[in-house]
N, C-alpha and C. Protein backbone atom coordinates (compact mmCIF):
# COMPACT_ATOMS: atom_id res chain seq x y z
N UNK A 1 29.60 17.07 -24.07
CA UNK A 1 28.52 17.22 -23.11
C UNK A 1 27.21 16.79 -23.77
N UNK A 2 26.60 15.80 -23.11
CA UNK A 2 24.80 15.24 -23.64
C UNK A 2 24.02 16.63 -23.66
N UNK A 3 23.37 16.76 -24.30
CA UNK A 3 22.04 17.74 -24.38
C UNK A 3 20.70 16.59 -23.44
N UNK A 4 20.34 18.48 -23.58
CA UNK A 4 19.04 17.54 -22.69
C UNK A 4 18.21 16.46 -23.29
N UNK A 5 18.13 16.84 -25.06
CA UNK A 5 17.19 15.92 -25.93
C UNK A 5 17.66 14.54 -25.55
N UNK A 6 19.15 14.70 -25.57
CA UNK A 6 19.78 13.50 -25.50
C UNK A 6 19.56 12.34 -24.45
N UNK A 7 19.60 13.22 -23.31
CA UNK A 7 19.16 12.78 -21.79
C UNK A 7 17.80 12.13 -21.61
N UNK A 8 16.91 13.11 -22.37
CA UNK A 8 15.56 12.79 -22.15
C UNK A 8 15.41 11.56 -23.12
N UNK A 9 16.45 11.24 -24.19
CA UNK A 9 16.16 9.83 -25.04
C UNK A 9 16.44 8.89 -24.05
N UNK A 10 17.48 8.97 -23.27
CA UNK A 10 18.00 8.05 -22.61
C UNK A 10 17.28 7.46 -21.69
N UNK A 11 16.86 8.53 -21.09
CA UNK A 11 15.48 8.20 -20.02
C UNK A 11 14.79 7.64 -20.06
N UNK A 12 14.10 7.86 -21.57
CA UNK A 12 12.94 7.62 -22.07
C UNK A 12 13.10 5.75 -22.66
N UNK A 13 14.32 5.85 -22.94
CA UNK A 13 14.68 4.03 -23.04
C UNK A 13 14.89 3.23 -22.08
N UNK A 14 15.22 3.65 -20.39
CA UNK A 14 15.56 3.12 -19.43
C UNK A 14 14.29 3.23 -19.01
N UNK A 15 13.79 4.17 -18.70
CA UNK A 15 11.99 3.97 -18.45
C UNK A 15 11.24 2.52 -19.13
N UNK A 16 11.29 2.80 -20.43
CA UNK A 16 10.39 1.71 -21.19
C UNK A 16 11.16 0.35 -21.11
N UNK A 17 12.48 0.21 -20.58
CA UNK A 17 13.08 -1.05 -20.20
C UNK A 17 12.49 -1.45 -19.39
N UNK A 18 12.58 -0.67 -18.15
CA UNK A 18 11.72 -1.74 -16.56
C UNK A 18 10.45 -1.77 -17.17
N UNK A 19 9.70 -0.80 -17.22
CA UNK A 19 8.09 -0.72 -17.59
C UNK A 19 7.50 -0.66 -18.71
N UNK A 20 8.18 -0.92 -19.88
CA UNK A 20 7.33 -1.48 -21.01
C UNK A 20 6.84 -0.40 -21.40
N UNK A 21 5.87 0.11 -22.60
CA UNK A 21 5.51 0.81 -22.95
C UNK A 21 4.83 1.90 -22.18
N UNK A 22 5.68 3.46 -22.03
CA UNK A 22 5.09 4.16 -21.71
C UNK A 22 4.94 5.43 -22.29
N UNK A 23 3.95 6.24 -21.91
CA UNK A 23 4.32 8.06 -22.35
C UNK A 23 4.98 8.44 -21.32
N UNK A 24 4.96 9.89 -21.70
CA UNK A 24 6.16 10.85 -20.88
C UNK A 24 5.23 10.78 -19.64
N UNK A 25 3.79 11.20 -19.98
CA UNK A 25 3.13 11.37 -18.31
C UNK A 25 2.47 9.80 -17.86
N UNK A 26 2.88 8.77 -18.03
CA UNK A 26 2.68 7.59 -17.39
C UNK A 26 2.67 7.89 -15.81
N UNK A 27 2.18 7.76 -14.84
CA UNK A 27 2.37 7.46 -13.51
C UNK A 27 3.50 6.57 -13.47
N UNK A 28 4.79 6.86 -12.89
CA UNK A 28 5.44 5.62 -12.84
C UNK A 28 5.66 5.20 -11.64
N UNK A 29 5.31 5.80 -10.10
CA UNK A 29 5.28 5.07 -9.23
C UNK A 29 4.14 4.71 -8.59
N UNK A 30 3.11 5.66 -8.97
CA UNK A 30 1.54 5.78 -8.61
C UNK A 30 0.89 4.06 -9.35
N UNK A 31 1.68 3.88 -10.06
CA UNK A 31 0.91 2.99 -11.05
C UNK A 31 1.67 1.78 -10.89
N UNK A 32 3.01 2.09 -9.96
CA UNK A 32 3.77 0.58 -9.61
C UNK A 32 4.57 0.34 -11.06
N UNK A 33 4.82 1.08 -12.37
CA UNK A 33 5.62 0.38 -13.01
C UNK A 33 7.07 0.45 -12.85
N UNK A 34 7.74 1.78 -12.38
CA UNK A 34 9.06 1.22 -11.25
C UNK A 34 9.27 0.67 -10.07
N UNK A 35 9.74 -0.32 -9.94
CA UNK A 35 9.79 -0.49 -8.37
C UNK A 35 10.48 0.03 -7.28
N UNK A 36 10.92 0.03 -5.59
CA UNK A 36 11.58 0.76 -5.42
C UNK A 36 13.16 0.84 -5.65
N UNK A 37 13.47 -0.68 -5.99
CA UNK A 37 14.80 -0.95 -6.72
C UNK A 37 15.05 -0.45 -7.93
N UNK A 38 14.55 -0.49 -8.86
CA UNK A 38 14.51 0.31 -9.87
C UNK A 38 14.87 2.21 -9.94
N UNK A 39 13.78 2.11 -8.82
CA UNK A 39 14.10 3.71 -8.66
C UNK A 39 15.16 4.32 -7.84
N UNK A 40 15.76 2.62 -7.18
CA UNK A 40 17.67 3.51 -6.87
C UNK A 40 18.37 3.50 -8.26
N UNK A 41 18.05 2.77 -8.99
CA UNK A 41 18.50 2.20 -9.96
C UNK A 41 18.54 3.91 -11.20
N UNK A 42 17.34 3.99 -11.15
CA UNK A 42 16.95 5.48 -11.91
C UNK A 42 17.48 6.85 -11.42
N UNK A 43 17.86 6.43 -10.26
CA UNK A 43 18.51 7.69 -9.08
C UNK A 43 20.17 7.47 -9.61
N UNK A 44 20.24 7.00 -9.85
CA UNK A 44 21.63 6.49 -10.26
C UNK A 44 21.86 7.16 -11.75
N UNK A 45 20.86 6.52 -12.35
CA UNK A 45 21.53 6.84 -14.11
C UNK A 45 20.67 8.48 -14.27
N UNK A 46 20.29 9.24 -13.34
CA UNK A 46 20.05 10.52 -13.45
C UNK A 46 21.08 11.00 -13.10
N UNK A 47 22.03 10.80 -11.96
CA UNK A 47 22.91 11.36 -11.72
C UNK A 47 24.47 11.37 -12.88
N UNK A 48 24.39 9.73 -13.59
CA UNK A 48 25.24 9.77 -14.80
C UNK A 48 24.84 10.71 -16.04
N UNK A 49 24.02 10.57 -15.74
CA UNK A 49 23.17 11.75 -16.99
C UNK A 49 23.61 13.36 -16.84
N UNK A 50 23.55 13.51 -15.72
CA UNK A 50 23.69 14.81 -15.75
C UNK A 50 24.94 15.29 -15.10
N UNK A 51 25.88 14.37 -14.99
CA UNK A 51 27.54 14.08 -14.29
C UNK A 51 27.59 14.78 -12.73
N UNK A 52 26.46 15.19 -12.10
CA UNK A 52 26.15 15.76 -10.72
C UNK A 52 25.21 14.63 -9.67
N UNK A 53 25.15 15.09 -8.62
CA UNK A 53 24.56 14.36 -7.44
C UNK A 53 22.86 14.89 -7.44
N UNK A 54 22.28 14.25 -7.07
CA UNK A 54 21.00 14.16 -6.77
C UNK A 54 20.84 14.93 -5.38
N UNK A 55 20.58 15.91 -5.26
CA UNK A 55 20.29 16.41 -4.02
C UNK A 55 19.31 16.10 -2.73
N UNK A 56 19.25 15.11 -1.33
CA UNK A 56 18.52 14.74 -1.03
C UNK A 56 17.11 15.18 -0.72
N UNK A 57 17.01 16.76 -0.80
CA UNK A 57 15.93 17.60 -0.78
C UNK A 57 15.14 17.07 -1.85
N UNK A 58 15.83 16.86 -3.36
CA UNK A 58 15.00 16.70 -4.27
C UNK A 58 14.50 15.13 -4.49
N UNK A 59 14.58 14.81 -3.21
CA UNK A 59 14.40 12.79 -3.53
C UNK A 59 12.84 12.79 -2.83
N UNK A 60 12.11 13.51 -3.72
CA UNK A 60 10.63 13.65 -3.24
C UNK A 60 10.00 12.78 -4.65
N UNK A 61 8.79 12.32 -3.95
CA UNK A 61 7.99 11.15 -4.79
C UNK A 61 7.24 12.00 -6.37
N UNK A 62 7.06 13.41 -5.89
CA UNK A 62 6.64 14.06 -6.49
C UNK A 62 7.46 14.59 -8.07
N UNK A 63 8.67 14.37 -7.46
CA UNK A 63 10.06 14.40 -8.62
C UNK A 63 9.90 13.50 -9.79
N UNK A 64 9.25 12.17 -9.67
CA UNK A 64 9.41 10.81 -10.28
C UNK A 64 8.33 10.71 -10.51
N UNK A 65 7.32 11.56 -10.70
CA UNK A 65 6.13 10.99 -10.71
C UNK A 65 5.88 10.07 -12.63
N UNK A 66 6.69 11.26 -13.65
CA UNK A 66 6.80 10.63 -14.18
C UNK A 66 8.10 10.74 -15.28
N UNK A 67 7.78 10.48 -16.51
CA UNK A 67 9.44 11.00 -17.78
C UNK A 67 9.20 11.98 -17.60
N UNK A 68 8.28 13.39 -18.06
CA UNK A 68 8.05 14.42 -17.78
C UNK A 68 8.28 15.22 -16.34
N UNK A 69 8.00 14.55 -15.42
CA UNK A 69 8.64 15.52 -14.22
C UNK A 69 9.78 15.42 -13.89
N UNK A 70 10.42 14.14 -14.40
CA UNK A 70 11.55 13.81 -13.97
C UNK A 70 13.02 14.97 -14.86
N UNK A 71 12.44 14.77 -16.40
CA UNK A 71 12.90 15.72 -17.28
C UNK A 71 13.16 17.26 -16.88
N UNK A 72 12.02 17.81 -16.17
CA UNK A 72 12.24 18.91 -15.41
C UNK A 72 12.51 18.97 -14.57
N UNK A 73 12.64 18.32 -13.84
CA UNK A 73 13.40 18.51 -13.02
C UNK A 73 14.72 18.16 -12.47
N UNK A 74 15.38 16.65 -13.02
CA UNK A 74 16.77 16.83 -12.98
C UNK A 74 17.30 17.24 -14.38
N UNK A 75 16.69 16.81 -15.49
CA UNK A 75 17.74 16.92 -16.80
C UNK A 75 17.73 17.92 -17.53
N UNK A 76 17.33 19.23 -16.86
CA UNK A 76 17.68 20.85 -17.78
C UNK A 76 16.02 20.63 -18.41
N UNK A 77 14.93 20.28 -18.03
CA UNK A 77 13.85 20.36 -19.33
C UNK A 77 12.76 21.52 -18.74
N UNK A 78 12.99 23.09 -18.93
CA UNK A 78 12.11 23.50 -18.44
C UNK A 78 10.69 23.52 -19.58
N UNK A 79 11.01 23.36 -20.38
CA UNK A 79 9.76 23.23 -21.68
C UNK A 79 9.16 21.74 -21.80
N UNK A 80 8.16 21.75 -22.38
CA UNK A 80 7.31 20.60 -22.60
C UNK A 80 8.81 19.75 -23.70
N UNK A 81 8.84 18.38 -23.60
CA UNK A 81 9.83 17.52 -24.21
C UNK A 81 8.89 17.39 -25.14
N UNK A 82 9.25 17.16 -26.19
CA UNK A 82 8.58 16.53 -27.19
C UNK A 82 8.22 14.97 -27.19
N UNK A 83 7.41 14.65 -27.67
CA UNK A 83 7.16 12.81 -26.98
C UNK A 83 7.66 12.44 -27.91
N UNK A 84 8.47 10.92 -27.58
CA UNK A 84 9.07 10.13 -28.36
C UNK A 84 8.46 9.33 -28.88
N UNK A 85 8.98 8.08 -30.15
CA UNK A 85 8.39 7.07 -30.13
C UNK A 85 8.44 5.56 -29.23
């Protein structure tokens, strides 16, 4: 079973794939660096991440806003993640 650290690396590399250098609190749709293909795309490898379904309640803009909300809210992160490089 992945840990969350693990999850949140993963994230944190699929993030900076579409959009290039970011932090955890980047805006990532406010700011246009996912697109909305991307973000089926991210809806997808959250759900491999965490071997469960995405609940459609939780497919709010507010969820994605960025690595950090996203972390808490699908991948177990109720604490601040530590930032990566």
């Amino acid at each position: 079973m992945m840990t969350a650290s693990t999850r949140l690396m993963k994230l944190r590399d699929w993030v900076r794939e579409q959009a290039g250098p970011v932090d955890d609190d980047s805006p990532l749709l406010e700011s246009r660096l996912i697109n909305s293909l991307q973000l089926v795309e991210l809806v997808l490898l959250i759900e491999e991440l965490t071997g469960r379904p995405i609940r459609p309640d939780q497919l709010l803009p507010a969820s994605f806003r960025s690595i950090r909300t996203i972390y808490e809210n699908f991948l177990g992160g109720q604490s601040r993640p530590e930032e990566g490089a």
